[in-house]
C-alpha atoms as a PDB file:
ATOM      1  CA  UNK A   1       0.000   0.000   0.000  1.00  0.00           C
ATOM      2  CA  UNK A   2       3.412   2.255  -0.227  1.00  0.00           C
ATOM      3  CA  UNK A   3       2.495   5.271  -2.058  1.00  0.00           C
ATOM      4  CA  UNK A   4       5.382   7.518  -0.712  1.00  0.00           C
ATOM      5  CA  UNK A   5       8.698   6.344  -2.438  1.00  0.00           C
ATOM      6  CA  UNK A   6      11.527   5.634   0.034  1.00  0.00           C
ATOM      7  CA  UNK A   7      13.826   8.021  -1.937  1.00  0.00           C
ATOM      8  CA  UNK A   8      11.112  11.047  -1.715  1.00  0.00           C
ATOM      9  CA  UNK A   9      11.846  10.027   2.006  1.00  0.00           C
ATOM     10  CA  UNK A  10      15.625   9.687   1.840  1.00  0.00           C
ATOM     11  CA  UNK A  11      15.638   6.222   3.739  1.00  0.00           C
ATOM     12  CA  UNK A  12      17.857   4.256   0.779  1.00  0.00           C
ATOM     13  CA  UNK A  13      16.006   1.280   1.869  1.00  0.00           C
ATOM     14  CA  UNK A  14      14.982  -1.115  -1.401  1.00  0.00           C
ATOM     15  CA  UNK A  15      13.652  -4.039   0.768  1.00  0.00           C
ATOM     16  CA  UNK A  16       9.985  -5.485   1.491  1.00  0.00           C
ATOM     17  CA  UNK A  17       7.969  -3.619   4.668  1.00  0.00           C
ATOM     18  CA  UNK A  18       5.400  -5.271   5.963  1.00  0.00           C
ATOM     19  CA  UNK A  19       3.597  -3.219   8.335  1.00  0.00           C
ATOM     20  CA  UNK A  20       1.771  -5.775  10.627  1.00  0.00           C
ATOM     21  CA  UNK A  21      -1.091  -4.602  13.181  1.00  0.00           C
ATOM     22  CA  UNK A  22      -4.155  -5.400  14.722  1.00  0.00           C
ATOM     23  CA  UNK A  23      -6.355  -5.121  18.047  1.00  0.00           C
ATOM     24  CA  UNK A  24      -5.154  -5.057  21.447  1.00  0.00           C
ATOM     25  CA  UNK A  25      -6.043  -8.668  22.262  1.00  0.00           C
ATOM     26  CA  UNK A  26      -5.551  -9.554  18.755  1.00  0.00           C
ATOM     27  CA  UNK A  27      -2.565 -11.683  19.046  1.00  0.00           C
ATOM     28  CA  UNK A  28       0.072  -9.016  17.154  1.00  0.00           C
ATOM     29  CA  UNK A  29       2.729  -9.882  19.171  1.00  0.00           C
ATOM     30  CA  UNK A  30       2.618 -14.030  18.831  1.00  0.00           C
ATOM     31  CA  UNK A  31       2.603 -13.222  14.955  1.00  0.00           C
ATOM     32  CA  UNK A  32       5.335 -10.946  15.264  1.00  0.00           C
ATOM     33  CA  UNK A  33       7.013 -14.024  17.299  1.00  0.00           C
ATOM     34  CA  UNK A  34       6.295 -16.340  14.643  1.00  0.00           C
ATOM     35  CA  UNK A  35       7.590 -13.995  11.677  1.00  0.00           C
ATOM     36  CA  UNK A  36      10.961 -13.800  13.953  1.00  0.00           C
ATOM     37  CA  UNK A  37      11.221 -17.600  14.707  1.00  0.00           C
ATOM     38  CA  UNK A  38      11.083 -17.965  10.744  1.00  0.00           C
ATOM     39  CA  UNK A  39      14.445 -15.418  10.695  1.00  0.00           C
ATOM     40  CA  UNK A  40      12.799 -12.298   9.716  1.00  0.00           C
ATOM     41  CA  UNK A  41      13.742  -9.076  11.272  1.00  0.00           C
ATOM     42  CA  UNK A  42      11.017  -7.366  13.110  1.00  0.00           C
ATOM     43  CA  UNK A  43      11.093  -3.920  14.250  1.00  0.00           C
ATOM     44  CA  UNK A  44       8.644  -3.173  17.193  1.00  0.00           C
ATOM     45  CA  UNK A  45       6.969   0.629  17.677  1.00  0.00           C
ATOM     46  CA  UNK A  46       6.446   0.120  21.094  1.00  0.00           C
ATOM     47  CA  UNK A  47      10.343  -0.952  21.759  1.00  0.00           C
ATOM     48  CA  UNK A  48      11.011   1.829  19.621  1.00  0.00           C
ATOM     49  CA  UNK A  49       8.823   4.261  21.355  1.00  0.00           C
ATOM     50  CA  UNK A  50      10.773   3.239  24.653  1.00  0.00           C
ATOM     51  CA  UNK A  51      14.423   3.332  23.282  1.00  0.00           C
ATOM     52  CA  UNK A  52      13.955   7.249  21.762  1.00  0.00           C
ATOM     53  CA  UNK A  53      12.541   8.391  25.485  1.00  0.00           C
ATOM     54  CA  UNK A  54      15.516   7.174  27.500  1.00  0.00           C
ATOM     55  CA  UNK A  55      17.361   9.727  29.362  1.00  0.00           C
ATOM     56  CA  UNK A  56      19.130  12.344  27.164  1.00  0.00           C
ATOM     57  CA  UNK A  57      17.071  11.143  24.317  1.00  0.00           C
ATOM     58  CA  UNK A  58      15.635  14.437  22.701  1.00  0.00           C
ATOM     59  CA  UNK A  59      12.141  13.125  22.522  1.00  0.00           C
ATOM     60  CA  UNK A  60      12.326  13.191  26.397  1.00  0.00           C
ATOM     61  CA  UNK A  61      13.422  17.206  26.797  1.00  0.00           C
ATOM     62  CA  UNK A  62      10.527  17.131  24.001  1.00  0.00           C
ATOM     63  CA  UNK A  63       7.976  16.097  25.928  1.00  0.00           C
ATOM     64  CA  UNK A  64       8.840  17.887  29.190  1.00  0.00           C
ATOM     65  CA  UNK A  65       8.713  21.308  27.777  1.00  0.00           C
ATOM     66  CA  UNK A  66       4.987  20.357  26.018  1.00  0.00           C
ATOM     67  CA  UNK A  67       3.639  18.506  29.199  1.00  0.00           C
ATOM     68  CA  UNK A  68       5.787  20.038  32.262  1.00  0.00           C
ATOM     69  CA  UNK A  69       7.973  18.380  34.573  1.00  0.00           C
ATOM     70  CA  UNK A  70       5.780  15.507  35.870  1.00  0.00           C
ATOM     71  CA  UNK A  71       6.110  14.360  32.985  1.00  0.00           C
ATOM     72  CA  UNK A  72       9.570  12.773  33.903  1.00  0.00           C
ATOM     73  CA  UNK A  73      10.022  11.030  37.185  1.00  0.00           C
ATOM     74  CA  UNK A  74      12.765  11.703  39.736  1.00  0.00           C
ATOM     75  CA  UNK A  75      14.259   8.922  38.401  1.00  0.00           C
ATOM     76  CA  UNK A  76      15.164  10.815  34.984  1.00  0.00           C
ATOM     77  CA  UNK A  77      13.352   8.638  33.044  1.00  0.00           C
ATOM     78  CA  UNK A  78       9.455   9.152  32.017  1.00  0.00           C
ATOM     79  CA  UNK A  79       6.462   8.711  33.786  1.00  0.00           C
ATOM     80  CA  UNK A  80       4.802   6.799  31.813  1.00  0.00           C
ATOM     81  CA  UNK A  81       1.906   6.299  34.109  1.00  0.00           C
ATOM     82  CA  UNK A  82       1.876  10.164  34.817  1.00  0.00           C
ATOM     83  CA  UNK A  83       1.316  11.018  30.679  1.00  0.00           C
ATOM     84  CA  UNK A  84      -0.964   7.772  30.033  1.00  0.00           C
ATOM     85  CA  UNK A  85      -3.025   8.926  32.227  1.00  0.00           C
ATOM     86  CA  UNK A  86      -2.935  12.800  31.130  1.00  0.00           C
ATOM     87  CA  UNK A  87      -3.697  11.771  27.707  1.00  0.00           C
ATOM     88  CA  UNK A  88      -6.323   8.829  27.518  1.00  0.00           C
ATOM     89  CA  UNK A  89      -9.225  10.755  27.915  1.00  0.00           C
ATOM     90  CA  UNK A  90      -7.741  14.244  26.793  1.00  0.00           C
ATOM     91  CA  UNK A  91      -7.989  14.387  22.937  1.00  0.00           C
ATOM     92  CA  UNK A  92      -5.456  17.772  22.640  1.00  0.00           C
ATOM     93  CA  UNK A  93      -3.157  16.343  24.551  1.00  0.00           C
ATOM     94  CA  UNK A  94      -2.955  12.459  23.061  1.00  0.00           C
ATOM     95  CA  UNK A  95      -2.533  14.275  19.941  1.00  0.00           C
ATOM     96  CA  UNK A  96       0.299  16.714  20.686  1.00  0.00           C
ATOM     97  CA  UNK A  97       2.054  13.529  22.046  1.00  0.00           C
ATOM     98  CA  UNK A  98       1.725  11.797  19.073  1.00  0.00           C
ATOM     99  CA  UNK A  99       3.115  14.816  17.160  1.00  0.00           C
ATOM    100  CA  UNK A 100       6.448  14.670  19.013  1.00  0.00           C
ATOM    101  CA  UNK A 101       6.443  10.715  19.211  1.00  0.00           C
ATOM    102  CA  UNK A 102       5.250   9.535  16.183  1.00  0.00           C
ATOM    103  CA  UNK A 103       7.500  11.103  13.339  1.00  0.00           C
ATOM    104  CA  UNK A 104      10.412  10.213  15.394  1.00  0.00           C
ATOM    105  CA  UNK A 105       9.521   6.468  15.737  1.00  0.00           C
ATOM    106  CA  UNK A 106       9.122   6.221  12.630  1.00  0.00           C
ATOM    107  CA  UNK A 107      12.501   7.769  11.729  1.00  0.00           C
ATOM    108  CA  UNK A 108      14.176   5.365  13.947  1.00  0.00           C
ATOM    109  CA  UNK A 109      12.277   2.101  12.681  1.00  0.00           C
ATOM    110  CA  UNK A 110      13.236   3.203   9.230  1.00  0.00           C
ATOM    111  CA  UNK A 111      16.883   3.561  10.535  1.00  0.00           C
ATOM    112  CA  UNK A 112      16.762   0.042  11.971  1.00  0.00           C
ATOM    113  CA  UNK A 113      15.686  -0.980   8.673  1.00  0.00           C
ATOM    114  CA  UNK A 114      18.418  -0.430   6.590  1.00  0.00           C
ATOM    115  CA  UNK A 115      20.771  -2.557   8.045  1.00  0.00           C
ATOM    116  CA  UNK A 116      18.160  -5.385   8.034  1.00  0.00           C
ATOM    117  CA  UNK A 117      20.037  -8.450   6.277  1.00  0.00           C
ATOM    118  CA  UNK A 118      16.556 -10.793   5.603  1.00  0.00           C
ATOM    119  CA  UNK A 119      14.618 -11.112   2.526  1.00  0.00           C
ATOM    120  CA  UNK A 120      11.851  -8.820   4.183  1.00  0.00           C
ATOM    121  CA  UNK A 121      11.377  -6.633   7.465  1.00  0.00           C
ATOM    122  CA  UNK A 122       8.195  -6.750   9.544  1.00  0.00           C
ATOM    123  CA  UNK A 123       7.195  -3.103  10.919  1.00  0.00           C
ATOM    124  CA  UNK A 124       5.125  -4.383  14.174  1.00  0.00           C
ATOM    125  CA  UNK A 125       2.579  -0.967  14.762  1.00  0.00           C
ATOM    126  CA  UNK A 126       0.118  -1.529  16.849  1.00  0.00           C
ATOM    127  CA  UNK A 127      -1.401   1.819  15.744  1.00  0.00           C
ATOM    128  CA  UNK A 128      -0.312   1.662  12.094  1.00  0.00           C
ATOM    129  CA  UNK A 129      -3.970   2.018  10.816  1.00  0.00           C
ATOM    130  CA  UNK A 130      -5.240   5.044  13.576  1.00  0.00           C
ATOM    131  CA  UNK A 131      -1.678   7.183  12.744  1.00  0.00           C
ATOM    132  CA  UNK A 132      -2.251   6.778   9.009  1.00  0.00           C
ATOM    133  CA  UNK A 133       1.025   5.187   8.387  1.00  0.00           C
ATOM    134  CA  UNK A 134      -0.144   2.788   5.888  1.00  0.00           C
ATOM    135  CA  UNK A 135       1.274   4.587   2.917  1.00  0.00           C
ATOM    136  CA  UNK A 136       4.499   3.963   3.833  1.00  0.00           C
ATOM    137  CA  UNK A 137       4.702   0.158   3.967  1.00  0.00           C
ATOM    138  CA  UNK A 138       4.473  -1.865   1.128  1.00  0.00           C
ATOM    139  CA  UNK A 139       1.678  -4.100   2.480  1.00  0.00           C
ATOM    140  CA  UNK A 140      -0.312  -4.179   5.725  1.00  0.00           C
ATOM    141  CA  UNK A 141      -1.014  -7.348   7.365  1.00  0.00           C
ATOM    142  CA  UNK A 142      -3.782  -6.918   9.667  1.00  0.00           C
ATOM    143  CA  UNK A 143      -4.395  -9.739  12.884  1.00  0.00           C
ATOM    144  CA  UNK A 144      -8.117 -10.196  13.286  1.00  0.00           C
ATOM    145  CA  UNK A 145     -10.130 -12.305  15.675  1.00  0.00           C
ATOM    146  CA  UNK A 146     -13.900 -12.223  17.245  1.00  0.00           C
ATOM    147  CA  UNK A 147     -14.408  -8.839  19.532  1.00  0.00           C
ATOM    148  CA  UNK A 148     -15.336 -11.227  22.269  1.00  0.00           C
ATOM    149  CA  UNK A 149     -11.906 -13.599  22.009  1.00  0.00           C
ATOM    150  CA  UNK A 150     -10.456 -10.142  22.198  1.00  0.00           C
ATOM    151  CA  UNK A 151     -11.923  -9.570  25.211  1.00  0.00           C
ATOM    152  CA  UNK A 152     -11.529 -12.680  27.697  1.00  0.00           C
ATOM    153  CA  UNK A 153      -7.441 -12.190  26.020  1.00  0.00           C
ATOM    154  CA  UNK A 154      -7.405  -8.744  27.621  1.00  0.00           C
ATOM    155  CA  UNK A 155      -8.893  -9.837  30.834  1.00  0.00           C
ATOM    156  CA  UNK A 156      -7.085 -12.884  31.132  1.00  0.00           C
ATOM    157  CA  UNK A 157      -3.775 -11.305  30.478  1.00  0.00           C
ATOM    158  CA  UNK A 158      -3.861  -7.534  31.558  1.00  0.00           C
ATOM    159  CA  UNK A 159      -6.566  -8.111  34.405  1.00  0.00           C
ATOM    160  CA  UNK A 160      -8.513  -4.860  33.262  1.00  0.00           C
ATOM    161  CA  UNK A 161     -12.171  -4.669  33.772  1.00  0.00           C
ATOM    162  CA  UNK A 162     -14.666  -4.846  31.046  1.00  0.00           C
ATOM    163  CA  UNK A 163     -15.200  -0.921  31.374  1.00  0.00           C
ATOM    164  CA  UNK A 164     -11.357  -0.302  31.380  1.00  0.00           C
ATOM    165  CA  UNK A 165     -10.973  -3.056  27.876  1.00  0.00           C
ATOM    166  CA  UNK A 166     -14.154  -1.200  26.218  1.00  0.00           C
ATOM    167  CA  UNK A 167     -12.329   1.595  26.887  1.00  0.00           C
ATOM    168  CA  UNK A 168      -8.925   1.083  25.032  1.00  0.00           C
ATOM    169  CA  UNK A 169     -10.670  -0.520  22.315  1.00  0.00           C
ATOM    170  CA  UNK A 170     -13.014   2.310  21.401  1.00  0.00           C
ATOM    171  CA  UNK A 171      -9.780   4.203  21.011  1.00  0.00           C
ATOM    172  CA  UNK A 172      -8.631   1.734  19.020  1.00  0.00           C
ATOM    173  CA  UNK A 173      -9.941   1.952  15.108  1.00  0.00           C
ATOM    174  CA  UNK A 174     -12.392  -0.677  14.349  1.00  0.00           C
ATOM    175  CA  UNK A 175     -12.338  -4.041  13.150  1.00  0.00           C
ATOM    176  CA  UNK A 176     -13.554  -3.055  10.510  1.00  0.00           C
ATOM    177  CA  UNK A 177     -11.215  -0.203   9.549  1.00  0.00           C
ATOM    178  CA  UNK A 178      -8.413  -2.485   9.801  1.00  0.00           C
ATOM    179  CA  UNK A 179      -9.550  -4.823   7.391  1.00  0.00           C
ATOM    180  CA  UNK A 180     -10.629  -2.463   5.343  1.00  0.00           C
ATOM    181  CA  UNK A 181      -6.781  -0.919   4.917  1.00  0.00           C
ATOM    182  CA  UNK A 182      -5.242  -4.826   4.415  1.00  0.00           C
ATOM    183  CA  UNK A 183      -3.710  -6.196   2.179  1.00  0.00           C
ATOM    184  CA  UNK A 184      -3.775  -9.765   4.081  1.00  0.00           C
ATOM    185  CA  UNK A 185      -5.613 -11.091   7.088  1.00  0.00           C
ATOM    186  CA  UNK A 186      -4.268 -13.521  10.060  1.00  0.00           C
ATOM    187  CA  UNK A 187      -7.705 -14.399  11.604  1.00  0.00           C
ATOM    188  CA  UNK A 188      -6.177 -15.524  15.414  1.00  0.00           C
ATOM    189  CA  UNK A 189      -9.333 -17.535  16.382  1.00  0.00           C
ATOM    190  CA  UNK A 190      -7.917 -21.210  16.697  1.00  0.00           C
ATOM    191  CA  UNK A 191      -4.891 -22.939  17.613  1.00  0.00           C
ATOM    192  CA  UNK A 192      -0.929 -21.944  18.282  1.00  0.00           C
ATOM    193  CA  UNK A 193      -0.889 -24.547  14.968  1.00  0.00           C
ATOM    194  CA  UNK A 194      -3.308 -23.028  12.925  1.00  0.00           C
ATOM    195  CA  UNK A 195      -1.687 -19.594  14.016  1.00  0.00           C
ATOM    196  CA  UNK A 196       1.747 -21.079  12.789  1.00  0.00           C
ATOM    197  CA  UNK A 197       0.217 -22.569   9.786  1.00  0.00           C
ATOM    198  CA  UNK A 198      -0.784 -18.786   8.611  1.00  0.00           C
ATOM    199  CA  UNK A 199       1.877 -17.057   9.233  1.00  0.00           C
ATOM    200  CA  UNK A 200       3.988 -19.726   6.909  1.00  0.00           C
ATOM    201  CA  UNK A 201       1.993 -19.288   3.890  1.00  0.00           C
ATOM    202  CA  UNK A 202       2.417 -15.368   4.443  1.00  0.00           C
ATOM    203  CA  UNK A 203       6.048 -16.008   5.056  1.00  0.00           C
ATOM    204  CA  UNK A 204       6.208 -17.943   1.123  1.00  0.00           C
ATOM    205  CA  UNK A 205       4.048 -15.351  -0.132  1.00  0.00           C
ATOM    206  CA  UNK A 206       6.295 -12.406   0.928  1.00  0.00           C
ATOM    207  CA  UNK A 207       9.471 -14.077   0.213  1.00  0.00           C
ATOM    208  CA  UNK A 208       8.186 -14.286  -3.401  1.00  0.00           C
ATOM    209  CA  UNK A 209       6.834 -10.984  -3.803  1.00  0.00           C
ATOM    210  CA  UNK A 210      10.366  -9.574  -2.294  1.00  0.00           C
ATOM    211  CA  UNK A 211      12.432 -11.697  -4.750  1.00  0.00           C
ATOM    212  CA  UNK A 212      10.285  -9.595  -7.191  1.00  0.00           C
ATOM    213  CA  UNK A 213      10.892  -6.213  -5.954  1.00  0.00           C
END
Protein backbone atom coordinates (compact mmCIF):
# COMPACT_ATOMS: atom_id res chain seq x y z
CA UNK A 1 0.00 0.00 0.00
CA UNK A 2 3.41 2.26 -0.23
CA UNK A 3 2.49 5.27 -2.06
CA UNK A 4 5.38 7.52 -0.71
CA UNK A 5 8.70 6.34 -2.44
CA UNK A 6 11.53 5.63 0.03
CA UNK A 7 13.83 8.02 -1.94
CA UNK A 8 11.11 11.05 -1.71
CA UNK A 9 11.85 10.03 2.01
CA UNK A 10 15.63 9.69 1.84
CA UNK A 11 15.64 6.22 3.74
CA UNK A 12 17.86 4.26 0.78
CA UNK A 13 16.01 1.28 1.87
CA UNK A 14 14.98 -1.12 -1.40
CA UNK A 15 13.65 -4.04 0.77
CA UNK A 16 9.98 -5.48 1.49
CA UNK A 17 7.97 -3.62 4.67
CA UNK A 18 5.40 -5.27 5.96
CA UNK A 19 3.60 -3.22 8.34
CA UNK A 20 1.77 -5.77 10.63
CA UNK A 21 -1.09 -4.60 13.18
CA UNK A 22 -4.16 -5.40 14.72
CA UNK A 23 -6.35 -5.12 18.05
CA UNK A 24 -5.15 -5.06 21.45
CA UNK A 25 -6.04 -8.67 22.26
CA UNK A 26 -5.55 -9.55 18.76
CA UNK A 27 -2.57 -11.68 19.05
CA UNK A 28 0.07 -9.02 17.15
CA UNK A 29 2.73 -9.88 19.17
CA UNK A 30 2.62 -14.03 18.83
CA UNK A 31 2.60 -13.22 14.95
CA UNK A 32 5.34 -10.95 15.26
CA UNK A 33 7.01 -14.02 17.30
CA UNK A 34 6.30 -16.34 14.64
CA UNK A 35 7.59 -14.00 11.68
CA UNK A 36 10.96 -13.80 13.95
CA UNK A 37 11.22 -17.60 14.71
CA UNK A 38 11.08 -17.96 10.74
CA UNK A 39 14.45 -15.42 10.69
CA UNK A 40 12.80 -12.30 9.72
CA UNK A 41 13.74 -9.08 11.27
CA UNK A 42 11.02 -7.37 13.11
CA UNK A 43 11.09 -3.92 14.25
CA UNK A 44 8.64 -3.17 17.19
CA UNK A 45 6.97 0.63 17.68
CA UNK A 46 6.45 0.12 21.09
CA UNK A 47 10.34 -0.95 21.76
CA UNK A 48 11.01 1.83 19.62
CA UNK A 49 8.82 4.26 21.36
CA UNK A 50 10.77 3.24 24.65
CA UNK A 51 14.42 3.33 23.28
CA UNK A 52 13.95 7.25 21.76
CA UNK A 53 12.54 8.39 25.49
CA UNK A 54 15.52 7.17 27.50
CA UNK A 55 17.36 9.73 29.36
CA UNK A 56 19.13 12.34 27.16
CA UNK A 57 17.07 11.14 24.32
CA UNK A 58 15.64 14.44 22.70
CA UNK A 59 12.14 13.12 22.52
CA UNK A 60 12.33 13.19 26.40
CA UNK A 61 13.42 17.21 26.80
CA UNK A 62 10.53 17.13 24.00
CA UNK A 63 7.98 16.10 25.93
CA UNK A 64 8.84 17.89 29.19
CA UNK A 65 8.71 21.31 27.78
CA UNK A 66 4.99 20.36 26.02
CA UNK A 67 3.64 18.51 29.20
CA UNK A 68 5.79 20.04 32.26
CA UNK A 69 7.97 18.38 34.57
CA UNK A 70 5.78 15.51 35.87
CA UNK A 71 6.11 14.36 32.98
CA UNK A 72 9.57 12.77 33.90
CA UNK A 73 10.02 11.03 37.18
CA UNK A 74 12.77 11.70 39.74
CA UNK A 75 14.26 8.92 38.40
CA UNK A 76 15.16 10.81 34.98
CA UNK A 77 13.35 8.64 33.04
CA UNK A 78 9.45 9.15 32.02
CA UNK A 79 6.46 8.71 33.79
CA UNK A 80 4.80 6.80 31.81
CA UNK A 81 1.91 6.30 34.11
CA UNK A 82 1.88 10.16 34.82
CA UNK A 83 1.32 11.02 30.68
CA UNK A 84 -0.96 7.77 30.03
CA UNK A 85 -3.02 8.93 32.23
CA UNK A 86 -2.93 12.80 31.13
CA UNK A 87 -3.70 11.77 27.71
CA UNK A 88 -6.32 8.83 27.52
CA UNK A 89 -9.22 10.76 27.92
CA UNK A 90 -7.74 14.24 26.79
CA UNK A 91 -7.99 14.39 22.94
CA UNK A 92 -5.46 17.77 22.64
CA UNK A 93 -3.16 16.34 24.55
CA UNK A 94 -2.96 12.46 23.06
CA UNK A 95 -2.53 14.28 19.94
CA UNK A 96 0.30 16.71 20.69
CA UNK A 97 2.05 13.53 22.05
CA UNK A 98 1.72 11.80 19.07
CA UNK A 99 3.11 14.82 17.16
CA UNK A 100 6.45 14.67 19.01
CA UNK A 101 6.44 10.71 19.21
CA UNK A 102 5.25 9.54 16.18
CA UNK A 103 7.50 11.10 13.34
CA UNK A 104 10.41 10.21 15.39
CA UNK A 105 9.52 6.47 15.74
CA UNK A 106 9.12 6.22 12.63
CA UNK A 107 12.50 7.77 11.73
CA UNK A 108 14.18 5.37 13.95
CA UNK A 109 12.28 2.10 12.68
CA UNK A 110 13.24 3.20 9.23
CA UNK A 111 16.88 3.56 10.53
CA UNK A 112 16.76 0.04 11.97
CA UNK A 113 15.69 -0.98 8.67
CA UNK A 114 18.42 -0.43 6.59
CA UNK A 115 20.77 -2.56 8.05
CA UNK A 116 18.16 -5.39 8.03
CA UNK A 117 20.04 -8.45 6.28
CA UNK A 118 16.56 -10.79 5.60
CA UNK A 119 14.62 -11.11 2.53
CA UNK A 120 11.85 -8.82 4.18
CA UNK A 121 11.38 -6.63 7.46
CA UNK A 122 8.19 -6.75 9.54
CA UNK A 123 7.19 -3.10 10.92
CA UNK A 124 5.12 -4.38 14.17
CA UNK A 125 2.58 -0.97 14.76
CA UNK A 126 0.12 -1.53 16.85
CA UNK A 127 -1.40 1.82 15.74
CA UNK A 128 -0.31 1.66 12.09
CA UNK A 129 -3.97 2.02 10.82
CA UNK A 130 -5.24 5.04 13.58
CA UNK A 131 -1.68 7.18 12.74
CA UNK A 132 -2.25 6.78 9.01
CA UNK A 133 1.02 5.19 8.39
CA UNK A 134 -0.14 2.79 5.89
CA UNK A 135 1.27 4.59 2.92
CA UNK A 136 4.50 3.96 3.83
CA UNK A 137 4.70 0.16 3.97
CA UNK A 138 4.47 -1.87 1.13
CA UNK A 139 1.68 -4.10 2.48
CA UNK A 140 -0.31 -4.18 5.73
CA UNK A 141 -1.01 -7.35 7.37
CA UNK A 142 -3.78 -6.92 9.67
CA UNK A 143 -4.39 -9.74 12.88
CA UNK A 144 -8.12 -10.20 13.29
CA UNK A 145 -10.13 -12.30 15.68
CA UNK A 146 -13.90 -12.22 17.24
CA UNK A 147 -14.41 -8.84 19.53
CA UNK A 148 -15.34 -11.23 22.27
CA UNK A 149 -11.91 -13.60 22.01
CA UNK A 150 -10.46 -10.14 22.20
CA UNK A 151 -11.92 -9.57 25.21
CA UNK A 152 -11.53 -12.68 27.70
CA UNK A 153 -7.44 -12.19 26.02
CA UNK A 154 -7.40 -8.74 27.62
CA UNK A 155 -8.89 -9.84 30.83
CA UNK A 156 -7.09 -12.88 31.13
CA UNK A 157 -3.77 -11.30 30.48
CA UNK A 158 -3.86 -7.53 31.56
CA UNK A 159 -6.57 -8.11 34.40
CA UNK A 160 -8.51 -4.86 33.26
CA UNK A 161 -12.17 -4.67 33.77
CA UNK A 162 -14.67 -4.85 31.05
CA UNK A 163 -15.20 -0.92 31.37
CA UNK A 164 -11.36 -0.30 31.38
CA UNK A 165 -10.97 -3.06 27.88
CA UNK A 166 -14.15 -1.20 26.22
CA UNK A 167 -12.33 1.60 26.89
CA UNK A 168 -8.93 1.08 25.03
CA UNK A 169 -10.67 -0.52 22.32
CA UNK A 170 -13.01 2.31 21.40
CA UNK A 171 -9.78 4.20 21.01
CA UNK A 172 -8.63 1.73 19.02
CA UNK A 173 -9.94 1.95 15.11
CA UNK A 174 -12.39 -0.68 14.35
CA UNK A 175 -12.34 -4.04 13.15
CA UNK A 176 -13.55 -3.06 10.51
CA UNK A 177 -11.22 -0.20 9.55
CA UNK A 178 -8.41 -2.48 9.80
CA UNK A 179 -9.55 -4.82 7.39
CA UNK A 180 -10.63 -2.46 5.34
CA UNK A 181 -6.78 -0.92 4.92
CA UNK A 182 -5.24 -4.83 4.42
CA UNK A 183 -3.71 -6.20 2.18
CA UNK A 184 -3.77 -9.77 4.08
CA UNK A 185 -5.61 -11.09 7.09
CA UNK A 186 -4.27 -13.52 10.06
CA UNK A 187 -7.71 -14.40 11.60
CA UNK A 188 -6.18 -15.52 15.41
CA UNK A 189 -9.33 -17.53 16.38
CA UNK A 190 -7.92 -21.21 16.70
CA UNK A 191 -4.89 -22.94 17.61
CA UNK A 192 -0.93 -21.94 18.28
CA UNK A 193 -0.89 -24.55 14.97
CA UNK A 194 -3.31 -23.03 12.93
CA UNK A 195 -1.69 -19.59 14.02
CA UNK A 196 1.75 -21.08 12.79
CA UNK A 197 0.22 -22.57 9.79
CA UNK A 198 -0.78 -18.79 8.61
CA UNK A 199 1.88 -17.06 9.23
CA UNK A 200 3.99 -19.73 6.91
CA UNK A 201 1.99 -19.29 3.89
CA UNK A 202 2.42 -15.37 4.44
CA UNK A 203 6.05 -16.01 5.06
CA UNK A 204 6.21 -17.94 1.12
CA UNK A 205 4.05 -15.35 -0.13
CA UNK A 206 6.29 -12.41 0.93
CA UNK A 207 9.47 -14.08 0.21
CA UNK A 208 8.19 -14.29 -3.40
CA UNK A 209 6.83 -10.98 -3.80
CA UNK A 210 10.37 -9.57 -2.29
CA UNK A 211 12.43 -11.70 -4.75
CA UNK A 212 10.28 -9.60 -7.19
CA UNK A 213 10.89 -6.21 -5.95
Amino acid sequence: MRVISWTELGLGISMLIIGLTGGIGSGKSSVARLFANLGISVIDADTVARDIVKPGMPALSRIAQEFGPDAIGTDKQLDRQYLRDLVFEDEPARRRLEAIMHPLIRTEMFRRARDVQTPYCVFEIPLLVETRQTDVVDRVVVVDCPEELQIERIKQRDRLTQDEIRAIMNAQATRHQRRNQADDVIVNDASTELLEQRVQELHQKYLALAADQ
